[in-house]
Each structure stands twice: as structure tokens, then as C-alpha cells.
PDB file of N, CA and C in Angstrom:
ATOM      1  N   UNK A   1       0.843  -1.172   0.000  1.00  0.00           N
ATOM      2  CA  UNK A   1       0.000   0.000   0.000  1.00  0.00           C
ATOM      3  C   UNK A   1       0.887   1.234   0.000  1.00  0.00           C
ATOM      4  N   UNK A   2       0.699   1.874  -0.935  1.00  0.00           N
ATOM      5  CA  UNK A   2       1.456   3.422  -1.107  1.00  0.00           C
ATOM      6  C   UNK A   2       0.445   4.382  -0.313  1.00  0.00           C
ATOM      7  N   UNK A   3       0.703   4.893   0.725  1.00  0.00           N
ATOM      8  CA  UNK A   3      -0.126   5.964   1.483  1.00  0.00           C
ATOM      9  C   UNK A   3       0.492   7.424   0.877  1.00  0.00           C
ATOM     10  N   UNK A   4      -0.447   8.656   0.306  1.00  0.00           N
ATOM     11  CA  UNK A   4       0.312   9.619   0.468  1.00  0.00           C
ATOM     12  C   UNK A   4      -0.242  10.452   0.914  1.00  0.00           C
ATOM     13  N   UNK A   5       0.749  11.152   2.335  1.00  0.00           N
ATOM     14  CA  UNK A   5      -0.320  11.699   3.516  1.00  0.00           C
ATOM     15  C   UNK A   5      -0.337  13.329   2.759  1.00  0.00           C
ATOM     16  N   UNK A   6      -2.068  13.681   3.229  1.00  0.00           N
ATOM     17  CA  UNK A   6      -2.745  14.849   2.779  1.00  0.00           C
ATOM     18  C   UNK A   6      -2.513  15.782   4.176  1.00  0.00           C
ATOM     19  N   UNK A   7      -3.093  15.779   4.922  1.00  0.00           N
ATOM     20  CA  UNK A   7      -3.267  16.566   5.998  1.00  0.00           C
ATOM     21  C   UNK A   7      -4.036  16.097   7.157  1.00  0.00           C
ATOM     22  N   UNK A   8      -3.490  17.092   7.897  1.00  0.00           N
ATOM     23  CA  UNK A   8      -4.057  16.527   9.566  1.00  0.00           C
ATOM     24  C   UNK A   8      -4.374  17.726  10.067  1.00  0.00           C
ATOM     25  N   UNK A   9      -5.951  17.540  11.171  1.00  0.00           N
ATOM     26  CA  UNK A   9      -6.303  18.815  11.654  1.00  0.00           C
ATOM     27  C   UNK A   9      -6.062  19.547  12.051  1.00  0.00           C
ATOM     28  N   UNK A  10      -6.104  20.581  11.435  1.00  0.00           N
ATOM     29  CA  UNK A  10      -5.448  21.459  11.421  1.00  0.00           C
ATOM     30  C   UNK A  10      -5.243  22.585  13.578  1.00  0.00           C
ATOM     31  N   UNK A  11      -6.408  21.931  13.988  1.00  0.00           N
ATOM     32  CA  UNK A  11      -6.241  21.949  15.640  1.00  0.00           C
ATOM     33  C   UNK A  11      -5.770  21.085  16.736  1.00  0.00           C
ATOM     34  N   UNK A  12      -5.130  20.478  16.037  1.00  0.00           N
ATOM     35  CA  UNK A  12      -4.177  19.474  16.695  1.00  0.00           C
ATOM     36  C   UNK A  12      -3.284  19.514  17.868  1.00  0.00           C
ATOM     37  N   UNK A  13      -3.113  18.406  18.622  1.00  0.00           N
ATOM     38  CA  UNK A  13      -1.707  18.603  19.429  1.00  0.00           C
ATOM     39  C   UNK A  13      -0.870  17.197  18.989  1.00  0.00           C
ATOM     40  N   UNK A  14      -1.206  17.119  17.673  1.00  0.00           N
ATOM     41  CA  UNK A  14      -0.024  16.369  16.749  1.00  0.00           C
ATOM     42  C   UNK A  14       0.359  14.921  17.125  1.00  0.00           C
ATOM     43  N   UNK A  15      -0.764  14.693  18.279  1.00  0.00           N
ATOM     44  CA  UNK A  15      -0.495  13.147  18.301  1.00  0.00           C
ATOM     45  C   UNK A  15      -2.269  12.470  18.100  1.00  0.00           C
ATOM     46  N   UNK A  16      -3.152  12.895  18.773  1.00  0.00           N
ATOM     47  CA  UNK A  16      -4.505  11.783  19.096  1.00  0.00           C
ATOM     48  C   UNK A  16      -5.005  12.738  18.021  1.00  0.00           C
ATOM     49  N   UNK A  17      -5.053  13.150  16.671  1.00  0.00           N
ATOM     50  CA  UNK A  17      -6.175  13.937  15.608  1.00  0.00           C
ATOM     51  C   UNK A  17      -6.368  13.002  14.335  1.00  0.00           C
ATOM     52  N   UNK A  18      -7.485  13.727  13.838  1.00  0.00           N
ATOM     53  CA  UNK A  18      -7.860  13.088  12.646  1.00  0.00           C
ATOM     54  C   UNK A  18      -6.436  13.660  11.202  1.00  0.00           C
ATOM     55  N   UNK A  19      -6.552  11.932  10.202  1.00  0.00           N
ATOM     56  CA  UNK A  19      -5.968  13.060   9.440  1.00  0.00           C
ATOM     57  C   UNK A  19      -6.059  11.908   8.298  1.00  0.00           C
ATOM     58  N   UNK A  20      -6.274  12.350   6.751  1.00  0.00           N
ATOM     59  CA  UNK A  20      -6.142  12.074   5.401  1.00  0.00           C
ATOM     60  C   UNK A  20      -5.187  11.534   4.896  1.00  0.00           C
ATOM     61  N   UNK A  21      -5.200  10.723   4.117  1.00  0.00           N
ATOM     62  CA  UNK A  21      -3.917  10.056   2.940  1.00  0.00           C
ATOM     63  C   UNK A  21      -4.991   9.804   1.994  1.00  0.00           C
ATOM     64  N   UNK A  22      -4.344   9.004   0.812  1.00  0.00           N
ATOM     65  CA  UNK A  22      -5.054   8.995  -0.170  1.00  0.00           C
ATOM     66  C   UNK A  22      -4.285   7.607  -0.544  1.00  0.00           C
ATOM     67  N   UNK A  23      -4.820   6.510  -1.103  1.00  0.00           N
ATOM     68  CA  UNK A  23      -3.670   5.602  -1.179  1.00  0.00           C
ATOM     69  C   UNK A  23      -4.019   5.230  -2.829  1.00  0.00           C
ATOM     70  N   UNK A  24      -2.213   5.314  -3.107  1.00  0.00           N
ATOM     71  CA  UNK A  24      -2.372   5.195  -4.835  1.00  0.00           C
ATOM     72  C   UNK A  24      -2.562   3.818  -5.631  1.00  0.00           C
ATOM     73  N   UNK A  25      -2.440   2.830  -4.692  1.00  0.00           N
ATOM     74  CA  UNK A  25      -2.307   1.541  -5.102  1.00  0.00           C
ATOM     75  C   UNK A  25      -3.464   1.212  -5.161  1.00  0.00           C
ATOM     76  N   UNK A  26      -4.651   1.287  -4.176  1.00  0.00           N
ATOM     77  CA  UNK A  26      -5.844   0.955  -4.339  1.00  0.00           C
ATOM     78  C   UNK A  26      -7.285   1.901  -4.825  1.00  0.00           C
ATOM     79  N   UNK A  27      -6.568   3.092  -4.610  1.00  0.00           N
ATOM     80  CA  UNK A  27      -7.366   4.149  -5.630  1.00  0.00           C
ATOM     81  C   UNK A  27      -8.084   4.286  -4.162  1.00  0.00           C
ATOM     82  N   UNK A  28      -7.843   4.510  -3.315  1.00  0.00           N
ATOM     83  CA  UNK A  28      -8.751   5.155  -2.114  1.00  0.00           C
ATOM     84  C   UNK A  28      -8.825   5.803  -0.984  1.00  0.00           C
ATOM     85  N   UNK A  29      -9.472   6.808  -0.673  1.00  0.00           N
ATOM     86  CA  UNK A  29      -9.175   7.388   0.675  1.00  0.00           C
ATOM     87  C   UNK A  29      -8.817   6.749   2.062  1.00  0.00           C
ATOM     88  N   UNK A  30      -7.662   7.275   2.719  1.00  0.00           N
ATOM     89  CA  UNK A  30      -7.874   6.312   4.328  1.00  0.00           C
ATOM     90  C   UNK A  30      -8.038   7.952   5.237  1.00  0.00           C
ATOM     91  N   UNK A  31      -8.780   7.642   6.247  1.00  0.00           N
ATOM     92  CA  UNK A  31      -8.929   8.365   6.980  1.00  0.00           C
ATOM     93  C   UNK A  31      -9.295   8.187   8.327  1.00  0.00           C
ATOM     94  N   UNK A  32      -8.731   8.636   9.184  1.00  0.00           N
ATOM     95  CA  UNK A  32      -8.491   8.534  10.643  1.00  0.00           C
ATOM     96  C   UNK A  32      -9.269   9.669  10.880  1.00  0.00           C
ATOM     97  N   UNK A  33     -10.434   8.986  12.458  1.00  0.00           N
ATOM     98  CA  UNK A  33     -10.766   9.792  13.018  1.00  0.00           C
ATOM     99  C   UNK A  33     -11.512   9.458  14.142  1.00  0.00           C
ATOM    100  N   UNK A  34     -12.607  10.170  14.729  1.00  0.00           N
ATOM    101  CA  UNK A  34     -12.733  10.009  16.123  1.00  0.00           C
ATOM    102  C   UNK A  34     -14.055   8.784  16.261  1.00  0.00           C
ATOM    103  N   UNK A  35     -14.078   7.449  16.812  1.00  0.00           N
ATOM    104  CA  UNK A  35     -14.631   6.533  16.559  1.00  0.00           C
ATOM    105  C   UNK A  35     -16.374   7.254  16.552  1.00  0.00           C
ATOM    106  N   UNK A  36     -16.952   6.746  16.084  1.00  0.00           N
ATOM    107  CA  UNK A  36     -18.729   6.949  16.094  1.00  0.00           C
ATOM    108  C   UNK A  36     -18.988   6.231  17.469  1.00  0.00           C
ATOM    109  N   UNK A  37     -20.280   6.651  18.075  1.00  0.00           N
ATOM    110  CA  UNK A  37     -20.875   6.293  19.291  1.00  0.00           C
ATOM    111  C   UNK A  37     -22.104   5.502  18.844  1.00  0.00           C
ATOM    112  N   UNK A  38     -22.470   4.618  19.940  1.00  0.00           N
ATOM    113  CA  UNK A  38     -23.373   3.664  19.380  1.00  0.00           C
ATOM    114  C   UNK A  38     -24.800   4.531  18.673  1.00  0.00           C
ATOM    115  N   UNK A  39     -25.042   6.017  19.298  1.00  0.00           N
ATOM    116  CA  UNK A  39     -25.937   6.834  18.768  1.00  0.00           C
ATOM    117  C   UNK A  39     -25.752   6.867  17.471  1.00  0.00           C
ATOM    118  N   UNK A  40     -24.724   7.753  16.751  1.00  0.00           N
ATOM    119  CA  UNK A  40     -24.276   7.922  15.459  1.00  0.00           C
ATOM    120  C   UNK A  40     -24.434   6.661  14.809  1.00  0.00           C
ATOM    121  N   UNK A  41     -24.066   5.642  15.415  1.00  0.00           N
ATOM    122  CA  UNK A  41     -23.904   4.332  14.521  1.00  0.00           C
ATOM    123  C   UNK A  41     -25.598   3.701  14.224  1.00  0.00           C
ATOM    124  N   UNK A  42     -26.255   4.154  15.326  1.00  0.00           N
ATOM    125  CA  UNK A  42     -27.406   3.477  15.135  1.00  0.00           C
ATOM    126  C   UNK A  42     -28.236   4.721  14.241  1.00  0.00           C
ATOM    127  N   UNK A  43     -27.929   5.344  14.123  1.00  0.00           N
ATOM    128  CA  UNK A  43     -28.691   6.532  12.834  1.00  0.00           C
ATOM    129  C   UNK A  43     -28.082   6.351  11.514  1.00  0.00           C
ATOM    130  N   UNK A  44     -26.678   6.297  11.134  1.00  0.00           N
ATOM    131  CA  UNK A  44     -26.438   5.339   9.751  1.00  0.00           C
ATOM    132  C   UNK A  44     -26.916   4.552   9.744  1.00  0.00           C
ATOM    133  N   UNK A  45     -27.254   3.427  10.621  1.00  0.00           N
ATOM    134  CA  UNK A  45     -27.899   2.020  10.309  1.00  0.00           C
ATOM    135  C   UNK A  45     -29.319   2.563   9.320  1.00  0.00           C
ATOM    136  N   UNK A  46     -29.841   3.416   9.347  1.00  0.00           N
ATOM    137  CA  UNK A  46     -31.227   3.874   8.968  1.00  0.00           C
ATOM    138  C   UNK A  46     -31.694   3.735   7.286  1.00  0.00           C
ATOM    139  N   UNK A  47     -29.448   4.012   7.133  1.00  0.00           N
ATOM    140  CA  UNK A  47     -29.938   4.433   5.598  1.00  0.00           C
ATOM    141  C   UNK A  47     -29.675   3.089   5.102  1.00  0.00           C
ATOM    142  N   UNK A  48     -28.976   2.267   5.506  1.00  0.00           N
ATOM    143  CA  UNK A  48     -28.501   0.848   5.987  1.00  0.00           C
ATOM    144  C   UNK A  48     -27.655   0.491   6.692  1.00  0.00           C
ATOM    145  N   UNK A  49     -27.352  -0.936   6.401  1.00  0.00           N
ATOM    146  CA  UNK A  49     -26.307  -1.789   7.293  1.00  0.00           C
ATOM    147  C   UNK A  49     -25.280  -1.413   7.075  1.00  0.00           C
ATOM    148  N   UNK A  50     -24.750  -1.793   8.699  1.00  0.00           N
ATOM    149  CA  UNK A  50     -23.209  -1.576   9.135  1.00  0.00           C
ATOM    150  C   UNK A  50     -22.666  -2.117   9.295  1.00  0.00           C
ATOM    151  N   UNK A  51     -21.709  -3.419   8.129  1.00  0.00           N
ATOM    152  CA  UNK A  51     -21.325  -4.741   8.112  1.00  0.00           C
ATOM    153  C   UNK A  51     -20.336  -4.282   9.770  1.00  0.00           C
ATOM    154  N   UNK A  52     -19.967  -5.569  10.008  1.00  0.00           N
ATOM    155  CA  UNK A  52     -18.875  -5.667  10.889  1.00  0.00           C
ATOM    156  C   UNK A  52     -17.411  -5.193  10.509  1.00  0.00           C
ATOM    157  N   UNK A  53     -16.989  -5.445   8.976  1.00  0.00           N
ATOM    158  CA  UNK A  53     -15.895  -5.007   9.055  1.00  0.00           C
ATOM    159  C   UNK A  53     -15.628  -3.210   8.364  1.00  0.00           C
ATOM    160  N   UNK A  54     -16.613  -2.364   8.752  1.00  0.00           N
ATOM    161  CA  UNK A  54     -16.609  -1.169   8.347  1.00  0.00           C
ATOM    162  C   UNK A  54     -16.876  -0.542   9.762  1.00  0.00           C
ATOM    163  N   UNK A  55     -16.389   1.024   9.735  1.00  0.00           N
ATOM    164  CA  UNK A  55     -16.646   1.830  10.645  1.00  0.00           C
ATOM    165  C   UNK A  55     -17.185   3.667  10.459  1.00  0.00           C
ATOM    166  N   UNK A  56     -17.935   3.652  10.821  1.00  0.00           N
ATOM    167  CA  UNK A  56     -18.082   5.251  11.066  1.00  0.00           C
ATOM    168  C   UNK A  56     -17.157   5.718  12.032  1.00  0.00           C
ATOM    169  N   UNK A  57     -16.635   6.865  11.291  1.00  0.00           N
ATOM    170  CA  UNK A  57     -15.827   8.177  12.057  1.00  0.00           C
ATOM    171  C   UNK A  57     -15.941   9.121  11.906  1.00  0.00           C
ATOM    172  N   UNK A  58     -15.604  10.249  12.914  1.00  0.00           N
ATOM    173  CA  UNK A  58     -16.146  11.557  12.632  1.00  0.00           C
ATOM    174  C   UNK A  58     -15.012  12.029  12.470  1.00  0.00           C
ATOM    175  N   UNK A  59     -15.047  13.580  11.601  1.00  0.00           N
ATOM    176  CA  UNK A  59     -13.762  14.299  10.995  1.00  0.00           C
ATOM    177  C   UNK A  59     -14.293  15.622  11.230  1.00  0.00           C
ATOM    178  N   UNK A  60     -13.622  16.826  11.700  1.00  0.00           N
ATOM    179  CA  UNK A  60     -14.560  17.950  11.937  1.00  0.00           C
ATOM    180  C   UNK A  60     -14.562  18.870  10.356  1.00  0.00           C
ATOM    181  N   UNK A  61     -15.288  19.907  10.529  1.00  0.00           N
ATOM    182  CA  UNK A  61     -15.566  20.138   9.568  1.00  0.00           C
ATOM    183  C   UNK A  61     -14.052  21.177   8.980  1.00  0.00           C
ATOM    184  N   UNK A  62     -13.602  21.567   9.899  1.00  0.00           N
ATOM    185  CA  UNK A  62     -12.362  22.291   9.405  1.00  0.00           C
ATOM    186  C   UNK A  62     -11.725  21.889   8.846  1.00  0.00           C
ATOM    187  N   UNK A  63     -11.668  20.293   8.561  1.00  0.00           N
ATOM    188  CA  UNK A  63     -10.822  19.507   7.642  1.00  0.00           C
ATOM    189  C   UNK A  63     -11.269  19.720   5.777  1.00  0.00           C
ATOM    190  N   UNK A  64     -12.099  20.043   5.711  1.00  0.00           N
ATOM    191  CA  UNK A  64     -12.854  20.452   4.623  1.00  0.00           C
ATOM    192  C   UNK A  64     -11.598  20.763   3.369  1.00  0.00           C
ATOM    193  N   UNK A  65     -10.926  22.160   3.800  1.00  0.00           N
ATOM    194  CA  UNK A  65     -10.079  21.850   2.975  1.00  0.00           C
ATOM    195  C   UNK A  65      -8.878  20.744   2.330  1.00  0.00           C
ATOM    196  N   UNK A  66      -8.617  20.203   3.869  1.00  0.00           N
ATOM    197  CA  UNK A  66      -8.041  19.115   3.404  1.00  0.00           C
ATOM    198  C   UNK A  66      -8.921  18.089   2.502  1.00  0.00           C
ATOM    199  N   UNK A  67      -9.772  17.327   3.273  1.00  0.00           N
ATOM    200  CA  UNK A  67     -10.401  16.969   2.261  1.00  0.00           C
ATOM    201  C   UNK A  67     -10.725  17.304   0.523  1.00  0.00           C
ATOM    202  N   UNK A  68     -10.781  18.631   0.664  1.00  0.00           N
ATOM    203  CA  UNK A  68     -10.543  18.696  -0.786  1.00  0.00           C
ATOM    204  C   UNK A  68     -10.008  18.134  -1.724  1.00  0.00           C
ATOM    205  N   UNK A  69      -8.861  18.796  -1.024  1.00  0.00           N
ATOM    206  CA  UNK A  69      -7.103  18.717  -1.390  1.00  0.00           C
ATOM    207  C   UNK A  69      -7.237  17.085  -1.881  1.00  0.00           C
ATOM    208  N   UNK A  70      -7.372  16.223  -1.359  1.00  0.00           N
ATOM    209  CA  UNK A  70      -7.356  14.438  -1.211  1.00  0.00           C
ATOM    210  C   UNK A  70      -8.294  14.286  -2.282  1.00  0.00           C
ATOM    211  N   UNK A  71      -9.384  14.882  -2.991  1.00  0.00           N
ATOM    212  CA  UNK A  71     -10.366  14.621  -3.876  1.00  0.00           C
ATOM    213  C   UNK A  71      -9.591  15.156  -5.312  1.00  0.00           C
ATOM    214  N   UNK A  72      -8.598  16.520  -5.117  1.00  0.00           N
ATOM    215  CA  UNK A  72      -7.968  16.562  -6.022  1.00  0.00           C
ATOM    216  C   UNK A  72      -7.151  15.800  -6.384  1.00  0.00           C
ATOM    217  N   UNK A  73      -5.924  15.512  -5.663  1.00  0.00           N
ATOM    218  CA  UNK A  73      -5.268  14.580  -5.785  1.00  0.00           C
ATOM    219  C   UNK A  73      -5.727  13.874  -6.214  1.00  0.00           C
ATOM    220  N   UNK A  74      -6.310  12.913  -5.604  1.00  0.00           N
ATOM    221  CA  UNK A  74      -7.303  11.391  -6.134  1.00  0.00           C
ATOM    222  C   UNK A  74      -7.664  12.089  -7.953  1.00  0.00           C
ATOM    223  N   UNK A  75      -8.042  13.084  -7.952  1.00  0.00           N
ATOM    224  CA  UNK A  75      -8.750  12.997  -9.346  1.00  0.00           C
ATOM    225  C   UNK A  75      -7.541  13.133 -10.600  1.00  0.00           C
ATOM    226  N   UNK A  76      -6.278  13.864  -9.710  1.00  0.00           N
ATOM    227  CA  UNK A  76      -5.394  13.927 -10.847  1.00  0.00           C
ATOM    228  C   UNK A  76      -4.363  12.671 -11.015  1.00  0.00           C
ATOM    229  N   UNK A  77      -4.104  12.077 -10.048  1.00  0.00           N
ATOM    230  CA  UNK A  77      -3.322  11.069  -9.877  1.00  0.00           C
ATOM    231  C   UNK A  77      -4.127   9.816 -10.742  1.00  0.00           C
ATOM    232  N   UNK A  78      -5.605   9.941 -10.163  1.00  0.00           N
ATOM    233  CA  UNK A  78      -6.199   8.138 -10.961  1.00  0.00           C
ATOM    234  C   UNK A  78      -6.964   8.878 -12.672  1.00  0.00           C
ATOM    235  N   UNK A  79      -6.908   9.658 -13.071  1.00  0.00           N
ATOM    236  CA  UNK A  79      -7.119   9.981 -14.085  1.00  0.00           C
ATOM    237  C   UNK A  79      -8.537   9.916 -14.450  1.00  0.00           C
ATOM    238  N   UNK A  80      -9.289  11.043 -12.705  1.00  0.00           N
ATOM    239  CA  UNK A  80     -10.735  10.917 -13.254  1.00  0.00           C
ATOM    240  C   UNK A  80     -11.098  12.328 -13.588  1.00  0.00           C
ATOM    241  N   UNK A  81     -11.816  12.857 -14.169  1.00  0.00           N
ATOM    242  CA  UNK A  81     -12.616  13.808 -14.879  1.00  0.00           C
ATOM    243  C   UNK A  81     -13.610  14.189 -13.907  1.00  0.00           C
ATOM    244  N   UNK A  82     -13.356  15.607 -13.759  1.00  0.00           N
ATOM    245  CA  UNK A  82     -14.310  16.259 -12.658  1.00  0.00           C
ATOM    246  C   UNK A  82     -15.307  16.611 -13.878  1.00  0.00           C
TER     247      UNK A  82
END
């Protein structure tokens, strides 16, 4: 797996935060962040199932730009067409 790291929140104290890569080998986002609570988890369940080997996490919204940033990348690196 080739990880290539995007950014990390930007309110950090640089060890316990959320943060972006983009990985080139499998064409997909990884992202770290603050686990979901059985609340959150049981309100995705709504729109559907929440196999066992998937997880909800939360990312705040200030990450936004990063996130971007990781959608660009992704689009110029795998050769998709916005």
C-alpha cells in the first residue's frame, strides 16, 4: 500500500487527531478519526447496514479543505474527470 499523507487537523496537538492520505495503489481514501458512538452508529444504520468489518468516524468540519485537497489529488493522480 502506497499511502500519500494529505493533511491533519489542522487543531491538533499532533499526536490523538484526525488526518487524510489517499492511497495510490488501491485508488482510495484512508482516513483517521474520532470513533462513532453507538448513537451515530445506530442513525447510519437507517440508511442501511453496518457490516462488521466497516466503521463510522467523525472528521470535523475544518478539515474540509483538506479533504478537498485528497479529492484533487485522487482525481489527478487516478485519471478521473471532474
Amino acid at each position: 500500500m502506497t499511502l500519500r499523507f494529505i493533511g491533519i487537523d489542522p487543531n491538533t496537538d499532533g499526536k490523538n487527531c484526525p488526518r487524510v492520505w489517499v492511497d495510490d495503489e488501491k485508488q482510495e481514501f484512508v482516513i483517521q478519526g474520532w470513533k462513532a458512538d453507538e448513537a451515530l452508529n445506530e442513525q447510519v444504520r437507517t440508511s442501511g447496514p453496518l457490516p462488521d468489518h466497516e466503521a463510522v468516524v467523525r472528521i470535523p468540519a475544518r478539515m474540509i479543505k483538506i479533504v478537498r485537497e485528497a479529492c484533487d489529488v485522487a482525481e489527478e493522480h487516478f485519471g478521473l474527470v471532474r
